[in-house]
Protein backbone atom coordinates (compact mmCIF):
# COMPACT_ATOMS: atom_id res chain seq x y z
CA UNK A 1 11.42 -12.10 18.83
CA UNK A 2 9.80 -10.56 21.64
CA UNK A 3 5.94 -9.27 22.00
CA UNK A 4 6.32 -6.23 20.44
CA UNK A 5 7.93 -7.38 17.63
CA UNK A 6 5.73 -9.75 16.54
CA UNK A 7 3.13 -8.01 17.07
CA UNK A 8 4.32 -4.51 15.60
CA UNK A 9 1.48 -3.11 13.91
CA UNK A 10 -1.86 -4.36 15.21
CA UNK A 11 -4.68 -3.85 12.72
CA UNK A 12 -7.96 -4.78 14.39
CA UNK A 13 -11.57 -4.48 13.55
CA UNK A 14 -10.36 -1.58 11.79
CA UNK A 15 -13.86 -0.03 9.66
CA UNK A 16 -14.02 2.58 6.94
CA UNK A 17 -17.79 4.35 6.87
CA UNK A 18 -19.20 6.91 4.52
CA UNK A 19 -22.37 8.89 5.05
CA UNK A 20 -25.18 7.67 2.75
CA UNK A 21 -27.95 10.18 2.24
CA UNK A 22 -30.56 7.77 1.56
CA UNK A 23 -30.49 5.23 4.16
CA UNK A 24 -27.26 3.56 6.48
CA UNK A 25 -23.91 4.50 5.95
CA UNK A 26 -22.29 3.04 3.60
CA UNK A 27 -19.27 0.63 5.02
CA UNK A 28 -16.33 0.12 2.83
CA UNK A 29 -14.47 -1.54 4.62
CA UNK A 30 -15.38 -3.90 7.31
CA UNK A 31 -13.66 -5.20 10.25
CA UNK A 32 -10.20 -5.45 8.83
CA UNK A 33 -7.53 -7.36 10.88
CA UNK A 34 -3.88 -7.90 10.30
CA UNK A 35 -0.65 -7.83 12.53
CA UNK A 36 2.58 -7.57 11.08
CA UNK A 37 5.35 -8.56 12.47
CA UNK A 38 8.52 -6.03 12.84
CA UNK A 39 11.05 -5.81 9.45
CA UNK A 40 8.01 -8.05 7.69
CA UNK A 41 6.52 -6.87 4.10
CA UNK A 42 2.92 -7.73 3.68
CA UNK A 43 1.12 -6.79 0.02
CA UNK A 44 -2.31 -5.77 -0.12
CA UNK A 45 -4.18 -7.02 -2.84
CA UNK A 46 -7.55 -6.78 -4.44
CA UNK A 47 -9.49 -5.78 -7.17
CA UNK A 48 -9.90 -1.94 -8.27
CA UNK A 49 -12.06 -0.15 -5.84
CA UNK A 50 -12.06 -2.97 -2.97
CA UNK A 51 -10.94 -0.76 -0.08
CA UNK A 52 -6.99 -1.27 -0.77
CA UNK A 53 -5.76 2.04 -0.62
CA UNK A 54 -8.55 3.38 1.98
CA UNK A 55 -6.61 0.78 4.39
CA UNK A 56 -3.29 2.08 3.57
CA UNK A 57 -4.69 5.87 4.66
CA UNK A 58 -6.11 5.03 7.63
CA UNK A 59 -3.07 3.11 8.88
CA UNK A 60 -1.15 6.10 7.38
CA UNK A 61 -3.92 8.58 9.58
CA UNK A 62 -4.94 10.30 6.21
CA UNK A 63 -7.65 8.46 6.72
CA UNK A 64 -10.37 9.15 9.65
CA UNK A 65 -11.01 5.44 10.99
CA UNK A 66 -14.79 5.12 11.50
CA UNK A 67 -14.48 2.30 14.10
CA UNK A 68 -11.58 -0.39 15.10
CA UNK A 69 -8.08 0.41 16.27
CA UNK A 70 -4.80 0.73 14.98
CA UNK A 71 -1.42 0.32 17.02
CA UNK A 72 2.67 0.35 16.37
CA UNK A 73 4.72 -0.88 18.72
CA UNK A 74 1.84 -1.48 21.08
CA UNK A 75 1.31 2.62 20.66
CA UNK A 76 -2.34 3.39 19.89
CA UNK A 77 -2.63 6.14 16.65
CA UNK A 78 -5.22 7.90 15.32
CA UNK A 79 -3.58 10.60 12.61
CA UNK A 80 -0.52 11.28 10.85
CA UNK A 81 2.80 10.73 11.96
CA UNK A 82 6.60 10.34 10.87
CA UNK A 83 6.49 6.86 12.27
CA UNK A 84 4.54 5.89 9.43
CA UNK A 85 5.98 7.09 5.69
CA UNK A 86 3.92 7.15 2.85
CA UNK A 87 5.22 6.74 -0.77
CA UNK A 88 2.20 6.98 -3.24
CA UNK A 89 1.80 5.90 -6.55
CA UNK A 90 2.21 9.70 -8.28
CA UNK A 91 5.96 11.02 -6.15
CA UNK A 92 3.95 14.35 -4.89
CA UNK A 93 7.38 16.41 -5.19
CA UNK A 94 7.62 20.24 -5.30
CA UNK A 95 8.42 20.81 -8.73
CA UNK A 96 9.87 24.33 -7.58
CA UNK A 97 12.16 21.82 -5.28
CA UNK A 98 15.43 20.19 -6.21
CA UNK A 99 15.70 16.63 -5.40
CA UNK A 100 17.82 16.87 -2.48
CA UNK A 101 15.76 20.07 -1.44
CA UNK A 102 12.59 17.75 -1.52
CA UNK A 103 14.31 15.04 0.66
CA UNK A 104 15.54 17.55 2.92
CA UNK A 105 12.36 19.53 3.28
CA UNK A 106 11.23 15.93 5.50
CA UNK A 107 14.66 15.47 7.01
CA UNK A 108 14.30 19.00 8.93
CA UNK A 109 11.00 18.25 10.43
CA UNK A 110 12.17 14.86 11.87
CA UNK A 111 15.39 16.01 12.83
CA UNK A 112 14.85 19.81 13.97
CA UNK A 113 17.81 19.23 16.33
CA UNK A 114 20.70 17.73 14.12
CA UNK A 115 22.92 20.44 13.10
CA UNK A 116 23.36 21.31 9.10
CA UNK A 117 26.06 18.70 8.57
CA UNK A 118 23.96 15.58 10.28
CA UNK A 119 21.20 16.67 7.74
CA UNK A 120 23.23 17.16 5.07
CA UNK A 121 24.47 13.27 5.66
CA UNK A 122 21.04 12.09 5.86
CA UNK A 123 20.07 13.05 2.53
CA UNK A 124 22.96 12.09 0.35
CA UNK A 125 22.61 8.83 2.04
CA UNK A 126 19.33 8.26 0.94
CA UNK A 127 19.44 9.78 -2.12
CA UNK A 128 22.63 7.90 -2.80
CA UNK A 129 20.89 4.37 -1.93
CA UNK A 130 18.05 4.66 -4.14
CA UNK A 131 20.79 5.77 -7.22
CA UNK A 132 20.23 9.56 -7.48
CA UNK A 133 24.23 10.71 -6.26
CA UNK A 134 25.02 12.32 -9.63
CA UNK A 135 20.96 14.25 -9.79
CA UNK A 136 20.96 15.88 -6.50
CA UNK A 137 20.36 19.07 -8.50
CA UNK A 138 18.17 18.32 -10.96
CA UNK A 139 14.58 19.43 -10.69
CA UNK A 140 11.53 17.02 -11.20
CA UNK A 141 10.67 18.54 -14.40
CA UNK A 142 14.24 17.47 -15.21
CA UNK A 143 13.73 13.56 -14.74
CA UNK A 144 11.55 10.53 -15.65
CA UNK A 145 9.08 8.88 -13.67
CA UNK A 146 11.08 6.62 -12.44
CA UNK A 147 13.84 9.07 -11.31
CA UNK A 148 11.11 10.98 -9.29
CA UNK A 149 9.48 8.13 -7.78
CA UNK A 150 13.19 7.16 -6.69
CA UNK A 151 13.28 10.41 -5.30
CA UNK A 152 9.90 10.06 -3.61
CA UNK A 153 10.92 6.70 -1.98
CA UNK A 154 14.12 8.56 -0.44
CA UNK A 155 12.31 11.46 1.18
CA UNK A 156 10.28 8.61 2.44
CA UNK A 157 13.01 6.53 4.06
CA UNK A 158 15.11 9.18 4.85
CA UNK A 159 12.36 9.95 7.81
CA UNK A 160 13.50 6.74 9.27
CA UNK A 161 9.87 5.84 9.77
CA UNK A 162 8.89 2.51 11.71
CA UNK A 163 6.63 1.85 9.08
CA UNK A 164 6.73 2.32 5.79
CA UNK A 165 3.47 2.46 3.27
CA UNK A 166 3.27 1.87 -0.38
CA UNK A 167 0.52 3.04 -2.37
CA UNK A 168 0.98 1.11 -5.82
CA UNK A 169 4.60 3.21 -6.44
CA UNK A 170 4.94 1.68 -9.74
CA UNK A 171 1.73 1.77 -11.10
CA UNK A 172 2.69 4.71 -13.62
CA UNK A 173 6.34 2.91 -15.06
CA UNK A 174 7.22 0.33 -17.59
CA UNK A 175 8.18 -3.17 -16.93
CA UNK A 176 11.83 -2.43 -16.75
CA UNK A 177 11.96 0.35 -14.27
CA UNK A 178 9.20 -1.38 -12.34
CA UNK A 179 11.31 -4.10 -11.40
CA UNK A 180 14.67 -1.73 -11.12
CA UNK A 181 12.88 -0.07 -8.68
CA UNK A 182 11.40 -3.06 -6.76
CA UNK A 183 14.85 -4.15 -6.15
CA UNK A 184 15.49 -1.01 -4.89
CA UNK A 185 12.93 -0.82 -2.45
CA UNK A 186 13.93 -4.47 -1.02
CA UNK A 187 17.64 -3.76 -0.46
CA UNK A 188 16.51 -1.00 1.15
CA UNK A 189 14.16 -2.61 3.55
CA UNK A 190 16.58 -5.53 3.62
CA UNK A 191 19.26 -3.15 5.39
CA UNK A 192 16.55 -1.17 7.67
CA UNK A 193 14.64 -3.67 8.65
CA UNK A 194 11.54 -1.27 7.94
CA UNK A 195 7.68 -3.15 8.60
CA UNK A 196 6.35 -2.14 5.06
CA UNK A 197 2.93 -2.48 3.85
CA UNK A 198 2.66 -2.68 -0.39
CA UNK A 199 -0.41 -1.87 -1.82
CA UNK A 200 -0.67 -3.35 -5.26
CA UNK A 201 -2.76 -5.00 -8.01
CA UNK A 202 0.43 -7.05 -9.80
CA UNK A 203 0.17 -10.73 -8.59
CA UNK A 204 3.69 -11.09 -9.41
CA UNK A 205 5.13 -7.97 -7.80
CA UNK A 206 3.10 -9.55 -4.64
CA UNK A 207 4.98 -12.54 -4.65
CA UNK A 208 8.16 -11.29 -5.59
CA UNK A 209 8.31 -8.64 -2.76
CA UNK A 210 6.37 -9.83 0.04
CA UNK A 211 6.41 -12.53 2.91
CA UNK A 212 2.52 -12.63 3.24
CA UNK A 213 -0.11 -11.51 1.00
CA UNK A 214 -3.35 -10.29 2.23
CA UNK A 215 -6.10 -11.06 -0.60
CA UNK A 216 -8.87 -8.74 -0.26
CA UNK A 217 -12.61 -9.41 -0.95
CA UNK A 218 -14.50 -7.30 -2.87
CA UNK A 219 -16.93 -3.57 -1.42
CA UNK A 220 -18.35 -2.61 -0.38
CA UNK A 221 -17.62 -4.34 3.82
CA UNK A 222 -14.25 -5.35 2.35
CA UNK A 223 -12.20 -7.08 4.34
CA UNK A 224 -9.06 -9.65 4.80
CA UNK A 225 -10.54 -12.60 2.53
CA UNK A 226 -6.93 -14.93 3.03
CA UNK A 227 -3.87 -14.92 4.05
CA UNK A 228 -0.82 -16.21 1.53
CA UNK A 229 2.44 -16.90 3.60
CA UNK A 230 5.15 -16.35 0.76
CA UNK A 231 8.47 -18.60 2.61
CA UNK A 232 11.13 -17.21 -0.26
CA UNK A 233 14.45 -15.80 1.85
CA UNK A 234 15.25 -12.87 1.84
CA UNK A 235 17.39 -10.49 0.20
CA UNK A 236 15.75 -12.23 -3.04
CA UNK A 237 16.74 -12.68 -6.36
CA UNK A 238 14.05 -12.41 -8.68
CA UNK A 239 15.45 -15.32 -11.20
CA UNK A 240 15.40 -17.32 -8.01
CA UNK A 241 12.19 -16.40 -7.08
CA UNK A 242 10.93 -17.38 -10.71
CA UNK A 243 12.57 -20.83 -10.94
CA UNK A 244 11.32 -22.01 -7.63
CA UNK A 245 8.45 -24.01 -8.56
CA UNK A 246 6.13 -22.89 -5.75
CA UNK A 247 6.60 -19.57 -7.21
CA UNK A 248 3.65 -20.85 -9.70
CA UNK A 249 1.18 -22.38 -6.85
CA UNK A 250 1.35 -18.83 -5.17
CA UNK A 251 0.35 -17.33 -8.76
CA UNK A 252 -2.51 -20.11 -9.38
CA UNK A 253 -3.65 -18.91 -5.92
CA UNK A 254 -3.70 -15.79 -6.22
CA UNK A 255 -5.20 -15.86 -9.62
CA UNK A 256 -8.29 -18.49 -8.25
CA UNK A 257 -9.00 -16.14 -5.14
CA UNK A 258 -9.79 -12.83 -7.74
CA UNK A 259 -11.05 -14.69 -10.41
CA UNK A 260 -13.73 -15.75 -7.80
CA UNK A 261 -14.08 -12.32 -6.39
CA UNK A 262 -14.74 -11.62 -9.88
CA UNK A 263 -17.03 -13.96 -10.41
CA UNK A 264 -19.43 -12.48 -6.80
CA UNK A 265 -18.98 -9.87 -8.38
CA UNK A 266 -20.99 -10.22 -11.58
CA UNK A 267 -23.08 -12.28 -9.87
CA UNK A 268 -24.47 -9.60 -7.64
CA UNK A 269 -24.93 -7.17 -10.37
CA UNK A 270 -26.74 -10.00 -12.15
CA UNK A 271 -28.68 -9.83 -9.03
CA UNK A 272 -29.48 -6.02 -9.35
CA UNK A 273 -30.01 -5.52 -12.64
CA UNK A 274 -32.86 -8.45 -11.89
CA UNK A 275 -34.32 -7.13 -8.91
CA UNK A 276 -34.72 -3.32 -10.51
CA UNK A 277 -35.69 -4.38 -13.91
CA UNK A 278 -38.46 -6.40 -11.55
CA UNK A 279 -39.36 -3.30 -9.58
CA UNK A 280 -39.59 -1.74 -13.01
CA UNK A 281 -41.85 -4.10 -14.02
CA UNK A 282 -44.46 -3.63 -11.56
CA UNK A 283 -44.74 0.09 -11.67
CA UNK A 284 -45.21 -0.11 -15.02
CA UNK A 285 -48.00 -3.22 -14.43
CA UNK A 286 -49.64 -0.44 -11.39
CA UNK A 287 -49.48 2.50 -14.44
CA UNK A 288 -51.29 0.35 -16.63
CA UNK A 289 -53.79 -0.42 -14.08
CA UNK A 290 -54.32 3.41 -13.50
């Protein structure tokens, strides 16, 4: 594997500011590094409202970053590109749109110089890997949630991106297409070879998908709290996967790492609730004196 390959997407100091109208800006996430390594899939995880998904925008250039730099294939980038894909948790399709018009509407702005035919091919590929031959028609108003994400995840890959973001895409379905559809998504990457970063809150969709985990601490100045190296082969099978008994040590350590984020947590609003009720305190002791 040569440099650029292991070093594929180069995450570094990378620093996520909001104004704050009463004093410094507010930092919510804080010096965030991370290289992934070409055809690798790397979860994101963390509790609600730790800085998961503003990571996935900046990388995605949705995002402004407020300081740090970001890099693919040794390339420096700053906005939004078709070299990165995003596929979010709701699909975002036009509902006016059939499904292959919705993959296509993406396929014409990466390919403006294929002719009708070489487009055509692209999306009844794509639509075809991710199950939707027979629904190439159909509108979104016309098919589950799961049949629209699907569709979602093909306008995605159909862009041929280098890398490939996921924004919790199955945080809205059951159990059953949850796990349909994360099989989906690793044959997929299996066969392109696509550097894919998952945003997610499932423990076990983390270890069943991914071949590191990034645990995240908790805002605000979130940022890369450990690294879980996850050595199942891939393609996977996820009875495999659940028989192998270090399948368990990954959950325990997962589990440990945000049930002690939780625990900072409550601890510093402990902490705050203290310190104001004390500062209430003494203005009322200063009124009293008045």
């Amino acid at each position: 594997m040569n440099r650029h390959d292991s070093r594929y997407v180069e995450i570094a100091n990378l620093t996520k500011a909001y104004p704050n109208p009463f004093g410094h800006d507010i930092e919510v996430v804080k010096d965030f590094n991370m290289i992934l390594r070409k055809g690798e899939i790397v979860s994101v995880i963390g509790h609600s409202g730790c800085g998961k998904s503003t990571v996935l925008t900046m990388v995605a250039g949705l995002n402004p970053i407020s300081s740090g730099s970001l890099a693919v294939q040794g390339r420096e980038v700053s906005g939004p590109g078709p070299d990165r894909a995003v596929v979010f948790q709701s699909p975002c399709l036009l509902p006016w749109m059939s499904t292959y018009d919705n993959v296509m509407l993406g396929v014409k702005q990466c390919y403006p110089h294929g002719s009708k035919q070489q487009r055509k091919e692209i999306c009844e590929y794509y639509l075809n890997l991710v199950g939707l031959a027979d629904s190439m028609k159909r509108f979104p108003r016309e098919m589950s949630g799961g049949m629209q994400q699907r569709v979602g995840i093909a306008r995605a890959i159909a862009l041929k991106p280098q890398v490939l973001l996921l924004d919790e895409p199955f945080g809205r379905l059951d159990s059953l297409t949850r796990m349909d559809l994360q099989d989906v998504i690793l044959d997929i990457l299996d066969r392109e070879r696509i550097t894919t970063m998952v945003i997610t809150h499932d423990v076990d969709e983390a270890i069943y998908m991914s071949d590191r985990i990034c645990m995240m601490t908790n805002g605000p100045e979130a940022t890369v709290g450990q690294i879980l190296d996850v050595p199942f082969q891939r393609p996977r099978l996820r009875q495999d996967v659940l028989d192998d008994p270090h399948y368990y040590d990954f959950r325990f350590a997962l589990i440990s790492f945000l049930e002690k984020q939780e625990r900072a947590k409550d601890s510093h609003v402990a902490e705050v609730k203290q310190r104001l009720n004390a500062a209430d305190s003494a203005t009322d002791q200063q009124v009293t004196r008045v």
